[in-house]
N, C-alpha and C. Protein backbone atom coordinates (compact mmCIF):
# COMPACT_ATOMS: atom_id res chain seq x y z
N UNK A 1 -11.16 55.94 -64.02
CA UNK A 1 -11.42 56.78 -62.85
C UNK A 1 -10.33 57.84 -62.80
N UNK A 2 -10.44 59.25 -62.30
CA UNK A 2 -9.90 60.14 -62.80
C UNK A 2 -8.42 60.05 -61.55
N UNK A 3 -7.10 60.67 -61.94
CA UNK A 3 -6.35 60.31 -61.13
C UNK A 3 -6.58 60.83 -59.36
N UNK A 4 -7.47 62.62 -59.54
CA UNK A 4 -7.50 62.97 -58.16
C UNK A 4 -8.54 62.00 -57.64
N UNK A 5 -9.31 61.48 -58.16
CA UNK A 5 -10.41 60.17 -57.09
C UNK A 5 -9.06 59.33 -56.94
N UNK A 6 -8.91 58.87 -57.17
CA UNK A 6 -7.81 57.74 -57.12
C UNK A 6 -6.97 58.02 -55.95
N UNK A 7 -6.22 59.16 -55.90
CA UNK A 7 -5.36 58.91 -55.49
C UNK A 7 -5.60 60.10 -54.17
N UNK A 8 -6.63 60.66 -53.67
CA UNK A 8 -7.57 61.18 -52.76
C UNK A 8 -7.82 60.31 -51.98
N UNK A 9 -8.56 59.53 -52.28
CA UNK A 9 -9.41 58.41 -51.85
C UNK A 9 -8.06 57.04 -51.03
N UNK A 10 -8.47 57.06 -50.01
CA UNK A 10 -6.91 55.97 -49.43
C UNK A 10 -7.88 54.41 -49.40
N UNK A 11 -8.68 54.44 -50.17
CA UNK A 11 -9.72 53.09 -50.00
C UNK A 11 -10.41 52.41 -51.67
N UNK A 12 -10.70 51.69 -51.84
CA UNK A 12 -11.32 51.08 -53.09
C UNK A 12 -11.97 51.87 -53.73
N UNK A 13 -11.86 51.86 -54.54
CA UNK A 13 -13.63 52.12 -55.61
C UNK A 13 -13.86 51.00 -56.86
N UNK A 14 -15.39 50.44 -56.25
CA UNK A 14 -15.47 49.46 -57.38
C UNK A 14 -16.71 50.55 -58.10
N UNK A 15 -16.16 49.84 -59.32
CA UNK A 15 -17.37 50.54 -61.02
C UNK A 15 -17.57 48.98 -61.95
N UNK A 16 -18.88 49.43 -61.96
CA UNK A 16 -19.75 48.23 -62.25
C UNK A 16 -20.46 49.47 -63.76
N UNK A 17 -21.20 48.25 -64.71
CA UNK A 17 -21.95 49.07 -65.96
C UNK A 17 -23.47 48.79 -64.91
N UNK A 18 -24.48 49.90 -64.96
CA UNK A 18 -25.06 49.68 -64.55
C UNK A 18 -26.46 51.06 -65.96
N UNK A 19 -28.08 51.07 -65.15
CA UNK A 19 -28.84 51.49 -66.18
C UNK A 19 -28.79 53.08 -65.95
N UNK A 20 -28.14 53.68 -64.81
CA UNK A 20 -28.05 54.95 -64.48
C UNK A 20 -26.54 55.16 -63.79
N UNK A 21 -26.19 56.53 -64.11
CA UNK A 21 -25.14 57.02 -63.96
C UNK A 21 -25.40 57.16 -62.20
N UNK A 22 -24.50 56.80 -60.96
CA UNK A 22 -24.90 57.09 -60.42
C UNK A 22 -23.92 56.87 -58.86
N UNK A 23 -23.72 57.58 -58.00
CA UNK A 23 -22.21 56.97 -56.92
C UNK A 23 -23.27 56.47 -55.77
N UNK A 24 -22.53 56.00 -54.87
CA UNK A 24 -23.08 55.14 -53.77
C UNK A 24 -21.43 55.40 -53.15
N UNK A 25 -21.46 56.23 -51.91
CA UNK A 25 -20.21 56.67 -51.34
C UNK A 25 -20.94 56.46 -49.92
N UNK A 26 -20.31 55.47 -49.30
CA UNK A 26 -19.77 55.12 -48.29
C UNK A 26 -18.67 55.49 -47.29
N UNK A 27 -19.24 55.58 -45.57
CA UNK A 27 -18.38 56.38 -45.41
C UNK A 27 -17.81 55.56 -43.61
N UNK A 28 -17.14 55.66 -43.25
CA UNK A 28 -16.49 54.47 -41.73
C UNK A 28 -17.75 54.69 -40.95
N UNK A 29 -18.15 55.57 -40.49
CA UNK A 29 -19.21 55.68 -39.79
C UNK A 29 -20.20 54.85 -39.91
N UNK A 30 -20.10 54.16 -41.28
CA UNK A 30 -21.90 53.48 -41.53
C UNK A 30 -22.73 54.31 -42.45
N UNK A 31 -22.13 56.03 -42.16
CA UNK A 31 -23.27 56.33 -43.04
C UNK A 31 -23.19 56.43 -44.58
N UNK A 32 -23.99 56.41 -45.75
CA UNK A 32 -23.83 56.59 -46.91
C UNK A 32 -24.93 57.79 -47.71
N UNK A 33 -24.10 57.77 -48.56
CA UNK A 33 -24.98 58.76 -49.81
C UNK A 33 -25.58 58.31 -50.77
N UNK A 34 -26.11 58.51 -51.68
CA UNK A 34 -26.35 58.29 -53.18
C UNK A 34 -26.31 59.46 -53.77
N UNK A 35 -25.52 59.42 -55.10
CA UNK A 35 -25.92 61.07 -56.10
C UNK A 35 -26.11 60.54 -57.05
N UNK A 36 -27.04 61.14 -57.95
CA UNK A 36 -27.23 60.62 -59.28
C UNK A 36 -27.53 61.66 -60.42
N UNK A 37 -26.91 61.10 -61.88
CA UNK A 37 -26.83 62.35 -63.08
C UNK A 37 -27.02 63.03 -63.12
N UNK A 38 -27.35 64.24 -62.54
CA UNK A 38 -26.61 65.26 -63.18
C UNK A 38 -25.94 66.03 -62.00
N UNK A 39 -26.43 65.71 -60.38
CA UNK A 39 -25.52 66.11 -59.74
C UNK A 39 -24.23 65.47 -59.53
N UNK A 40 -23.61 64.08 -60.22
CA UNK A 40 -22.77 63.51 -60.49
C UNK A 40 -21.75 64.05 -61.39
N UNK A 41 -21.05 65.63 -61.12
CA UNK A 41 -20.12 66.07 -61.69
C UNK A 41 -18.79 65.75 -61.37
N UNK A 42 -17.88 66.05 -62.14
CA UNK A 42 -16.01 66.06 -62.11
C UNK A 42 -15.70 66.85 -60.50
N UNK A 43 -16.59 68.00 -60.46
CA UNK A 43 -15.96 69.06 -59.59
C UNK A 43 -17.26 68.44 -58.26
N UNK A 44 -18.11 68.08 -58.33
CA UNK A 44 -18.50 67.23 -56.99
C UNK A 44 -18.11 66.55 -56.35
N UNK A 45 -17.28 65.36 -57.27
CA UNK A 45 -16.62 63.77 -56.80
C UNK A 45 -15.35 64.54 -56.48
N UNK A 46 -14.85 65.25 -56.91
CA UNK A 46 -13.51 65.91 -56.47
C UNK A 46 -13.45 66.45 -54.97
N UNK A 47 -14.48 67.22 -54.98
CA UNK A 47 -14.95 68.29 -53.79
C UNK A 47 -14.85 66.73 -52.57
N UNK A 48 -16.00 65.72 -53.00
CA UNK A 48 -16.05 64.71 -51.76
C UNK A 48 -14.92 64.06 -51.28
N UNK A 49 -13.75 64.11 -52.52
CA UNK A 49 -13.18 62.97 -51.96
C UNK A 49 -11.73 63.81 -51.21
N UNK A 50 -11.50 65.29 -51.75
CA UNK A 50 -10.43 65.84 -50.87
C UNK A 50 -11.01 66.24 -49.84
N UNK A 51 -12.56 66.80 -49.98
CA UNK A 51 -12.59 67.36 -48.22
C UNK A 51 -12.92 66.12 -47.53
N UNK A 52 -13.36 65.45 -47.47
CA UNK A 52 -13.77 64.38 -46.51
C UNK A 52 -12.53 63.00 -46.51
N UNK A 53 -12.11 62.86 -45.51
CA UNK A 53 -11.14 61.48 -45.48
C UNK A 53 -11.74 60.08 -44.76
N UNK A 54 -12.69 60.54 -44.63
CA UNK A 54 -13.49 59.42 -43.83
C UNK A 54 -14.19 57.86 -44.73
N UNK A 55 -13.72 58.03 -45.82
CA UNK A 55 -14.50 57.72 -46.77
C UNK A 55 -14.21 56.14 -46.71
N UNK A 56 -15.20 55.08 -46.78
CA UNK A 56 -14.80 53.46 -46.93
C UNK A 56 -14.71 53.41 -48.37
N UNK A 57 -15.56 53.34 -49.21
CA UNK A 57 -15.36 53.26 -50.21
C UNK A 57 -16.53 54.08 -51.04
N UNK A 58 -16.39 54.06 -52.55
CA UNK A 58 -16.99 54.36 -53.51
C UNK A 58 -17.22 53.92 -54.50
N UNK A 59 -18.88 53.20 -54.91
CA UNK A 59 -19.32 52.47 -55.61
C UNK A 59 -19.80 53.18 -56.93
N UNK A 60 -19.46 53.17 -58.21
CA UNK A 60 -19.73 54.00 -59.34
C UNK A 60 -20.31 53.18 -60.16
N UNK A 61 -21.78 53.42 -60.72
CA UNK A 61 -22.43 52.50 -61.94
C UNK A 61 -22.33 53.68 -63.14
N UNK A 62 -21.97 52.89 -63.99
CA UNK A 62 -21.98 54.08 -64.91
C UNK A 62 -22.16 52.88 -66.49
N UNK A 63 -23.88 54.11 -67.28
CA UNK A 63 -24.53 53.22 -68.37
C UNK A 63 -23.30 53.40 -69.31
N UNK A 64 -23.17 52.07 -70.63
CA UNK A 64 -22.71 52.35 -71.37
C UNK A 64 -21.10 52.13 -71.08
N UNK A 65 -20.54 51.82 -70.15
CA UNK A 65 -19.17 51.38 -69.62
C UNK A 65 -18.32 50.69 -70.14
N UNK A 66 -18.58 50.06 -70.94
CA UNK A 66 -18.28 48.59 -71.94
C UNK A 66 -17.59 47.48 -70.86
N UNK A 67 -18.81 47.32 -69.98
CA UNK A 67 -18.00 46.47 -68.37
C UNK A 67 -19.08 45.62 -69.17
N UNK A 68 -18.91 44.56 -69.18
CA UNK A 68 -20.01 43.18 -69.46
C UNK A 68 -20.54 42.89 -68.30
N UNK A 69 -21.86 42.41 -68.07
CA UNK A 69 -22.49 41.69 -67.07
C UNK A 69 -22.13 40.77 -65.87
N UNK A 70 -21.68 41.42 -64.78
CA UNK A 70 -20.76 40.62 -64.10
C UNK A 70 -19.84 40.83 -63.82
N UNK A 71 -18.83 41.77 -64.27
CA UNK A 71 -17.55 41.77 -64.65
C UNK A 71 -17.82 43.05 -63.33
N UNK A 72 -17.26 43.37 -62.63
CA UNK A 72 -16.23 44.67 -61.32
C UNK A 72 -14.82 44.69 -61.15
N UNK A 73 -14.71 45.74 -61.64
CA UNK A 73 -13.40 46.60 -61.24
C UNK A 73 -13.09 47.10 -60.22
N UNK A 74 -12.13 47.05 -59.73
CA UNK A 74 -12.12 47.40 -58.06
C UNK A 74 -10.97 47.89 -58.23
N UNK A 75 -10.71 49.31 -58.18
CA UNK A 75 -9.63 50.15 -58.25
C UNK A 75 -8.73 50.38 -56.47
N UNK A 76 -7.79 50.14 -56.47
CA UNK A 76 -7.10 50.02 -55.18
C UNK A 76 -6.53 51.18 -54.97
N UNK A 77 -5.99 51.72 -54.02
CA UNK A 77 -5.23 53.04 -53.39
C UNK A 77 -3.75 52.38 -54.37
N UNK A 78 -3.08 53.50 -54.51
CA UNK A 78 -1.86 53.40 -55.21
C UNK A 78 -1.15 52.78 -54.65
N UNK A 79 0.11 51.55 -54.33
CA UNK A 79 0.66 50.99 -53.44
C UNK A 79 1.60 51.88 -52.67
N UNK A 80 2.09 52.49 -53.13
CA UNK A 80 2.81 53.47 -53.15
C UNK A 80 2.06 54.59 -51.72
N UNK A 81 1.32 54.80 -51.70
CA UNK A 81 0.55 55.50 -50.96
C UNK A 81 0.44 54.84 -49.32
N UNK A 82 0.26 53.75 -49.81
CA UNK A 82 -0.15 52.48 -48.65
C UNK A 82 1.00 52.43 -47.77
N UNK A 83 1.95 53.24 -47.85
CA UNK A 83 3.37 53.54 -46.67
C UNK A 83 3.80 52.47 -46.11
N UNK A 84 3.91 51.25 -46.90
CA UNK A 84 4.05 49.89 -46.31
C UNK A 84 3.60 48.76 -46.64
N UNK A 85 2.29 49.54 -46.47
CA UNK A 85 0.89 48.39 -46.60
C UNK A 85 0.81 47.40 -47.55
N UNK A 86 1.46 48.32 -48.91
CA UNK A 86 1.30 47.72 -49.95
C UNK A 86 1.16 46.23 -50.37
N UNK A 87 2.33 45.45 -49.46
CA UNK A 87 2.98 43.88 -49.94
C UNK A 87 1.40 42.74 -49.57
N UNK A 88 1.16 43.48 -48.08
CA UNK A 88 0.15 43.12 -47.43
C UNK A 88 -1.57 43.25 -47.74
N UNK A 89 -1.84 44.35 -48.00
CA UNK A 89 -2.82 44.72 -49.31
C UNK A 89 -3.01 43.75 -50.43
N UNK A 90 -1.71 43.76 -51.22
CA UNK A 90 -1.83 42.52 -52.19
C UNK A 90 -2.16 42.11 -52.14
N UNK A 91 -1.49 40.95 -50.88
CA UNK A 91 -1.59 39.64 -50.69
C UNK A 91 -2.95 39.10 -50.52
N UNK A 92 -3.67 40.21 -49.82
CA UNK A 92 -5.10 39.78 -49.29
C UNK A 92 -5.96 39.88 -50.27
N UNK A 93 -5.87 41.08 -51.56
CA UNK A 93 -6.90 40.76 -52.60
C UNK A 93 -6.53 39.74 -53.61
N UNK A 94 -4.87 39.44 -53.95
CA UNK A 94 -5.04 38.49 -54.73
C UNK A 94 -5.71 37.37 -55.51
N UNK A 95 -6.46 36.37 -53.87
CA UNK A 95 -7.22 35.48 -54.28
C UNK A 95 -8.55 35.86 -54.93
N UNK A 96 -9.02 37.09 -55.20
CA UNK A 96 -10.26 37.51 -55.41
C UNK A 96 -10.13 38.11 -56.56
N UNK A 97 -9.35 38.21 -57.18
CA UNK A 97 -8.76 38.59 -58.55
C UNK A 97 -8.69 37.74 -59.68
N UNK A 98 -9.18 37.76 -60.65
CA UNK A 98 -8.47 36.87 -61.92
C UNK A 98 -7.77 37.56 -62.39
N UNK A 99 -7.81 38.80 -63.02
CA UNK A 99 -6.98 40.22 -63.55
C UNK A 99 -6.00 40.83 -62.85
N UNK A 100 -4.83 40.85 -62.78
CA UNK A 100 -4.32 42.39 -62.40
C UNK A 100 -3.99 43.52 -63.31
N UNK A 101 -4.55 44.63 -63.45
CA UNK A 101 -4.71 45.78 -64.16
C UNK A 101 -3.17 46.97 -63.72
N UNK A 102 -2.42 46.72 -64.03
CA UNK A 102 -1.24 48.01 -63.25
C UNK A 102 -0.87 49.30 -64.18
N UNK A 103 -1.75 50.12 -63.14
CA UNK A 103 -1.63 51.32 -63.94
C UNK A 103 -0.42 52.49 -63.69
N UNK A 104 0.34 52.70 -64.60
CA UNK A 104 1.32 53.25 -64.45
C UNK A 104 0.81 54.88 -65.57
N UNK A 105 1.96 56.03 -65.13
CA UNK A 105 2.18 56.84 -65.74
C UNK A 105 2.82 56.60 -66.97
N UNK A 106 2.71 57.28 -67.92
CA UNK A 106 3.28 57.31 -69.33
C UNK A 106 4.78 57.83 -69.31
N UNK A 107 5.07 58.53 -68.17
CA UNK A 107 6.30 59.06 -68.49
C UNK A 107 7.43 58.33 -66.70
N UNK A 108 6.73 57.22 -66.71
CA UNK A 108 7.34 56.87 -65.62
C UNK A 108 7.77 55.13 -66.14
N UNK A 109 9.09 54.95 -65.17
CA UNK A 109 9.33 53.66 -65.77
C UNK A 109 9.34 52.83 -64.17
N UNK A 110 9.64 51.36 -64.33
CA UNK A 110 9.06 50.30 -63.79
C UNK A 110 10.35 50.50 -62.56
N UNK A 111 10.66 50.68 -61.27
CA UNK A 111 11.14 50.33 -60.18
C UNK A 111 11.14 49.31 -59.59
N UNK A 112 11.92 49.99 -58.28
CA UNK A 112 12.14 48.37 -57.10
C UNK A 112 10.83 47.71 -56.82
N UNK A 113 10.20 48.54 -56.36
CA UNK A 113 8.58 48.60 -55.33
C UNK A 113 8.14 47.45 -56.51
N UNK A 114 8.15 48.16 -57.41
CA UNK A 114 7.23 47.76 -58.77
C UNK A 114 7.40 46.02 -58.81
N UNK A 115 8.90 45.69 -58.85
CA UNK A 115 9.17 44.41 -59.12
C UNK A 115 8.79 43.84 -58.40
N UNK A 116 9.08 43.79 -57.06
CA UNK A 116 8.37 43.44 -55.59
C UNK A 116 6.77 42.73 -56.17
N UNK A 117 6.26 44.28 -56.19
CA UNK A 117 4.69 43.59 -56.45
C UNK A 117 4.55 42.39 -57.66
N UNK A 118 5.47 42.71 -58.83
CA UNK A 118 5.18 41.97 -59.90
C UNK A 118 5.48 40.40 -59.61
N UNK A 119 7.04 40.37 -59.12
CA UNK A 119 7.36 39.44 -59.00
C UNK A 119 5.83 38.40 -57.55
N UNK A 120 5.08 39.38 -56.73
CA UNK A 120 4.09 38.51 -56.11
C UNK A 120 2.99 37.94 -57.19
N UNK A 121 2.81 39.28 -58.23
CA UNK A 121 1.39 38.78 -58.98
C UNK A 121 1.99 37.90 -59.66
N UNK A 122 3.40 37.60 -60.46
CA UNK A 122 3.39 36.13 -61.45
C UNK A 122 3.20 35.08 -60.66
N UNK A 123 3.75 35.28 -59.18
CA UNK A 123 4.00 33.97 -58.37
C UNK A 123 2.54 33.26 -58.10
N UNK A 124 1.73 34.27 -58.24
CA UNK A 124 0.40 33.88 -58.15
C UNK A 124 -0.47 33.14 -59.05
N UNK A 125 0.48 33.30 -60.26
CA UNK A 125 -0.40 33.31 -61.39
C UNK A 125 -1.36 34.21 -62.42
N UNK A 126 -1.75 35.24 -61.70
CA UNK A 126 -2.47 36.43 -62.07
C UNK A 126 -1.59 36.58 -63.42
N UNK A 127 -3.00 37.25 -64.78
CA UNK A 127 -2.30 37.84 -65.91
C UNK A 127 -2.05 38.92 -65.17
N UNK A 128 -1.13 39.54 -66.00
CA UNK A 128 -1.02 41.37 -65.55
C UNK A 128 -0.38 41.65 -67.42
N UNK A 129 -1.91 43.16 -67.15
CA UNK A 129 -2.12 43.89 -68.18
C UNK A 129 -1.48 45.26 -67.44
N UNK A 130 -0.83 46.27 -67.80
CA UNK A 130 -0.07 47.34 -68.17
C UNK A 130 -1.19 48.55 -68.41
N UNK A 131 -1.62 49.75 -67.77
CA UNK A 131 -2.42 50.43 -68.54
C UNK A 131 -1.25 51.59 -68.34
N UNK A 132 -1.00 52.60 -69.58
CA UNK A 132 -0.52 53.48 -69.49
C UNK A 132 -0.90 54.91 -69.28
N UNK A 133 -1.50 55.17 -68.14
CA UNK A 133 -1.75 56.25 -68.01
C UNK A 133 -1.67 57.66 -68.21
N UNK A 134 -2.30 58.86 -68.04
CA UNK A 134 -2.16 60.14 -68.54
C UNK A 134 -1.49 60.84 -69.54
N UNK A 135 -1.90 59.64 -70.78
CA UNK A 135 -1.32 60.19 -72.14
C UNK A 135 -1.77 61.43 -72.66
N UNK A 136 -3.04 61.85 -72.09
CA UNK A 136 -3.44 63.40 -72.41
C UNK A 136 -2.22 64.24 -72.17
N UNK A 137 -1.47 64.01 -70.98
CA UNK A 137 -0.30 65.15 -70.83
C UNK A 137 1.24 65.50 -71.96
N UNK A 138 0.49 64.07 -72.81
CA UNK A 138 1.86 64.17 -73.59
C UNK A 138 1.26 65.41 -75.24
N UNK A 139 2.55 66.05 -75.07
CA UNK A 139 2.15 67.46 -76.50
C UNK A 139 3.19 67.20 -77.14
N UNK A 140 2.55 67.34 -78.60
CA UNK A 140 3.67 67.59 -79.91
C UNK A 140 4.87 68.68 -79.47
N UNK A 141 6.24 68.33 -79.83
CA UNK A 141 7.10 69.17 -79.73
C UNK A 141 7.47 69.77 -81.20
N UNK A 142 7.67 71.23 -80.83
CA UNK A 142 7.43 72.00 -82.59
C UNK A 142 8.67 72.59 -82.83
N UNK A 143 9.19 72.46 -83.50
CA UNK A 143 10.48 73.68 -83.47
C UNK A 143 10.09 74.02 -85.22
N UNK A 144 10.22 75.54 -85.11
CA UNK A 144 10.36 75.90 -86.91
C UNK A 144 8.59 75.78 -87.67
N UNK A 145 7.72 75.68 -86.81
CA UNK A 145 6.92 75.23 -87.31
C UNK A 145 6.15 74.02 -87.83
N UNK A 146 7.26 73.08 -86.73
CA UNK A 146 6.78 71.39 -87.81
C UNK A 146 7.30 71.05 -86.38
N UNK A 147 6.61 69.23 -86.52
CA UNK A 147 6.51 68.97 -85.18
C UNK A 147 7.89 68.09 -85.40
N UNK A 148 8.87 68.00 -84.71
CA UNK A 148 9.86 67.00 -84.42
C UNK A 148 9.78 66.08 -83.31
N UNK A 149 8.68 65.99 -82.44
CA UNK A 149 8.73 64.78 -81.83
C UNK A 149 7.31 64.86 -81.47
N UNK A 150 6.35 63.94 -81.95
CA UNK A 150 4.73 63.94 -81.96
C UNK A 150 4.77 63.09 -80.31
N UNK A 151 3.72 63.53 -79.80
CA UNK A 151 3.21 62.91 -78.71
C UNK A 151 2.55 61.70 -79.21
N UNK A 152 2.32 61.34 -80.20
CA UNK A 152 2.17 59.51 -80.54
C UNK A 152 2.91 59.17 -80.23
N UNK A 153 4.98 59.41 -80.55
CA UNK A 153 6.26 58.86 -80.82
C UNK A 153 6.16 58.77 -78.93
N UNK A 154 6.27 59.99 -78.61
CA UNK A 154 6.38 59.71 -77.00
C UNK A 154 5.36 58.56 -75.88
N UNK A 155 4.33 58.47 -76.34
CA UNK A 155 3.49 57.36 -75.71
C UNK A 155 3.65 56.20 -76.40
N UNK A 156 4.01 55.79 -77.82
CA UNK A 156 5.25 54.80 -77.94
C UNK A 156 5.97 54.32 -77.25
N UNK A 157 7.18 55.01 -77.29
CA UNK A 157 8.30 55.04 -76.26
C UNK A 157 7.65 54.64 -74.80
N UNK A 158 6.71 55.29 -74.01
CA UNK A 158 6.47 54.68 -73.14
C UNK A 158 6.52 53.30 -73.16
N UNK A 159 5.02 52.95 -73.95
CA UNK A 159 5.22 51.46 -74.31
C UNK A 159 6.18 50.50 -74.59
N UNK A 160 6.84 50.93 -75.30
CA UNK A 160 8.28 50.01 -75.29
C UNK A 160 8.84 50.28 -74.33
N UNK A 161 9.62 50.87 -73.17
CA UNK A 161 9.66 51.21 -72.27
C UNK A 161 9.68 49.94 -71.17
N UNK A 162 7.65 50.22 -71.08
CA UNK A 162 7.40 48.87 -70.33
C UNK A 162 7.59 47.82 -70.79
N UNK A 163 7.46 47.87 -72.17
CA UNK A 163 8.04 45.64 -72.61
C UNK A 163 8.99 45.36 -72.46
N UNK A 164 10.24 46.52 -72.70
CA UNK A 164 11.25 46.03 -72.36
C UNK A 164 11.96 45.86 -70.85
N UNK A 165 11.42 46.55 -70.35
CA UNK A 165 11.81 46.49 -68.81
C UNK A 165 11.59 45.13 -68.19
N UNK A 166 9.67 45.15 -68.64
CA UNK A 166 9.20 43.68 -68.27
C UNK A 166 10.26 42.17 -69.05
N UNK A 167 10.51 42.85 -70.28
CA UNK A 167 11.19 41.53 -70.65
C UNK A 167 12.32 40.98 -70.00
N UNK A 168 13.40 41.97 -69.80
CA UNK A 168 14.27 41.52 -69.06
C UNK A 168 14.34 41.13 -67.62
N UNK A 169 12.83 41.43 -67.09
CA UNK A 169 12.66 41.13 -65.96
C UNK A 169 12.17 39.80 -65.60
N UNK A 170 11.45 39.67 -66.24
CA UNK A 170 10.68 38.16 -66.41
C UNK A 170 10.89 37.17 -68.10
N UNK A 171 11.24 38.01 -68.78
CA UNK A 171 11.65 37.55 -70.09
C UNK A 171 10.15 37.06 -70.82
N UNK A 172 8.91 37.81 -70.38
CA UNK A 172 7.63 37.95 -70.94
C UNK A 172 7.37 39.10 -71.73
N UNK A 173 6.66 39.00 -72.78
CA UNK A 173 6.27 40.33 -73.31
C UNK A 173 4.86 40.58 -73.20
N UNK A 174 5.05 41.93 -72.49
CA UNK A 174 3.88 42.48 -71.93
C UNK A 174 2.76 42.69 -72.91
N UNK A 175 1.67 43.15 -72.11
CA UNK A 175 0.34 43.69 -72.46
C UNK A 175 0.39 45.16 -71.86
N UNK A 176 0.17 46.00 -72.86
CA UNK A 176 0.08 47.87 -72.66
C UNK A 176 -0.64 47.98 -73.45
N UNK A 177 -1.66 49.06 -72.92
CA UNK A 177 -2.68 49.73 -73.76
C UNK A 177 -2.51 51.15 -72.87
N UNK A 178 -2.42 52.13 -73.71
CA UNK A 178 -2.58 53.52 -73.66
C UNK A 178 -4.16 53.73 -73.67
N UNK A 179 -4.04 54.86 -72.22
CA UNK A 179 -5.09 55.22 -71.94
C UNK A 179 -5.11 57.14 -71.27
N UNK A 180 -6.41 57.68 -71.41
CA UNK A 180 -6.62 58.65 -70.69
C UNK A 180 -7.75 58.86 -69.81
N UNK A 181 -7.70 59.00 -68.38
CA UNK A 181 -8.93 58.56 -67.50
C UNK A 181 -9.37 59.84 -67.57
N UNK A 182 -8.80 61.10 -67.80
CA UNK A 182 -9.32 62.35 -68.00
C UNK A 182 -10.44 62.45 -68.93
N UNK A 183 -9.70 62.41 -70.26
CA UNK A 183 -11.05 62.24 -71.22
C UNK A 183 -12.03 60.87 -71.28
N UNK A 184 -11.49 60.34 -71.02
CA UNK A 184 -12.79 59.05 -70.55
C UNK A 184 -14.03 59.42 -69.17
N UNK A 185 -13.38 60.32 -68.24
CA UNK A 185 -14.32 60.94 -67.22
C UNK A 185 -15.06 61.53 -67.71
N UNK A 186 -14.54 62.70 -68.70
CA UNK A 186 -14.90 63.82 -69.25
C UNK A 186 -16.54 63.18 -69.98
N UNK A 187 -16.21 62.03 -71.28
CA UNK A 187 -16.96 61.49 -71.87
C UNK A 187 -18.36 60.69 -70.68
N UNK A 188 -18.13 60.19 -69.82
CA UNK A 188 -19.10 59.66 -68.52
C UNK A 188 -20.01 61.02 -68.47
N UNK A 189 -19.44 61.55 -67.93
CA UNK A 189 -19.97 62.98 -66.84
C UNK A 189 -21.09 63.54 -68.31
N UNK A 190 -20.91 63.49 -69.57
CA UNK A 190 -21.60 63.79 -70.46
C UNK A 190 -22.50 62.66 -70.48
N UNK A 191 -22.56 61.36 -69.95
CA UNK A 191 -23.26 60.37 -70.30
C UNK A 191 -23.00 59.89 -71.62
N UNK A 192 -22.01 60.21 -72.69
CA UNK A 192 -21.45 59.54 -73.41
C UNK A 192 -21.18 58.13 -73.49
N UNK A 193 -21.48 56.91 -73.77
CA UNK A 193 -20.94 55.60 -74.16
C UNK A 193 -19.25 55.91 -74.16
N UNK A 194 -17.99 55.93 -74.04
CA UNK A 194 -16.98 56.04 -74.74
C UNK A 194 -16.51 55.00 -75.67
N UNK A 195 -15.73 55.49 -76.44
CA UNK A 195 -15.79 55.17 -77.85
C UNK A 195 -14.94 53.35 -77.35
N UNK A 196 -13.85 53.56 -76.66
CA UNK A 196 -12.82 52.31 -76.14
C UNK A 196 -12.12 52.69 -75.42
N UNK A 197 -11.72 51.50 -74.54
CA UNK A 197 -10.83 52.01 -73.38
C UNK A 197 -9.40 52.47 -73.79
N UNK A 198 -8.82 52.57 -75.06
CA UNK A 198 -7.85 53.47 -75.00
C UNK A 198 -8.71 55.42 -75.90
N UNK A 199 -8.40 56.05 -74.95
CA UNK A 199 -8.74 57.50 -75.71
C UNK A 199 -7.49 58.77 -75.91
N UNK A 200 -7.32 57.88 -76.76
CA UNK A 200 -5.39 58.86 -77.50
C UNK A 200 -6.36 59.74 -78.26
């Protein structure tokens, strides 16, 4: 899910694989929408979710997802955002979770806040998988004509980054997978299958 839905949106969005591309946006009032393919653009879902704040949530089926039968994702407001909320938020979806998914920036490393939450999800039991976000932003650095530091080496480095942080924190070695929700939107909005959930 692309970062401005995400982080627009102060409420859930679950995405399910479903046989049509298609949103179901919900709104406090009670009332709802449906849009479906092809008025289901980048610059629509954008448009809804900064002008309107009213929003409960947003339900996304989208064919070809590589979500298995059953399986919902339920993307949360950033904790960070939640001005507080965060510890409390947790706590309440925890039990409804087998997964925790923590998606971080590629060029950002693990904080206080961060440990806070982590140290609730081990206490819980929850796996926690690492996604590294907005590796599209990372570019080859060129000097002379030749690249001296490839944006592979740098989304690397991220990754190690997080194992090592996590290791010394918990003395576990993590799960990271590099990802880009940009070009993975990009690929949806075409009705594309995407190829896997990492798109370096």
């Amino acid at each position: 899910i692309p970062d401005h839905v995400r982080t627009a949106c102060s409420t859930s969005i679950i995405c399910r694989e479903g046989e049509y591309r298609r949103a179901k946006i919900c709104y406090q009032n009670g009332r709802s929408e449906e849009v479906r393919s092809s008025k289901l653009t980048a610059s629509y879902m954008k448009g809804i979710v900064s002008g309107n704040h009213g929003i409960s949530r947003i339900e996304l089926t989208i064919p070809g997802a590589l979500i298995p039968e059953g399986l919902c994702f339920v993307d949360t407001p950033g904790f960070d955002i939640l001005a507080g909320a965060g510890s409390a938020s947790l706590r309440n979806i925890l039990p409804e979770l087998d997964m925790i998914i923590y998606v971080m920036p590629v060029r950002s490393r693990l904080k206080g806040s961060d440990y806070d939450y982590l140290k609730m999800i081990m206490t819980s039991g929850r796996r926690i998988v690492f996604l590294l976000s907005q590796i599209d932003l990372e570019r080859d650095d060129n000097e002379a004509g030749r690249i001296i530091h490839s944006a592979q080496a740098k989304i690397s480095a991220g990754i190690q980054a997080i194992r090592q942080d996590m290791k010394k924190f918990s003395g576990l070695d993590a799960d990271v997978i590099p990802v880009s929700a940009k070009k993975a939107w990009k690929n949806s909005m075409t009705e594309k299958a995407p190829a896997g959930l990492s798109q370096i």
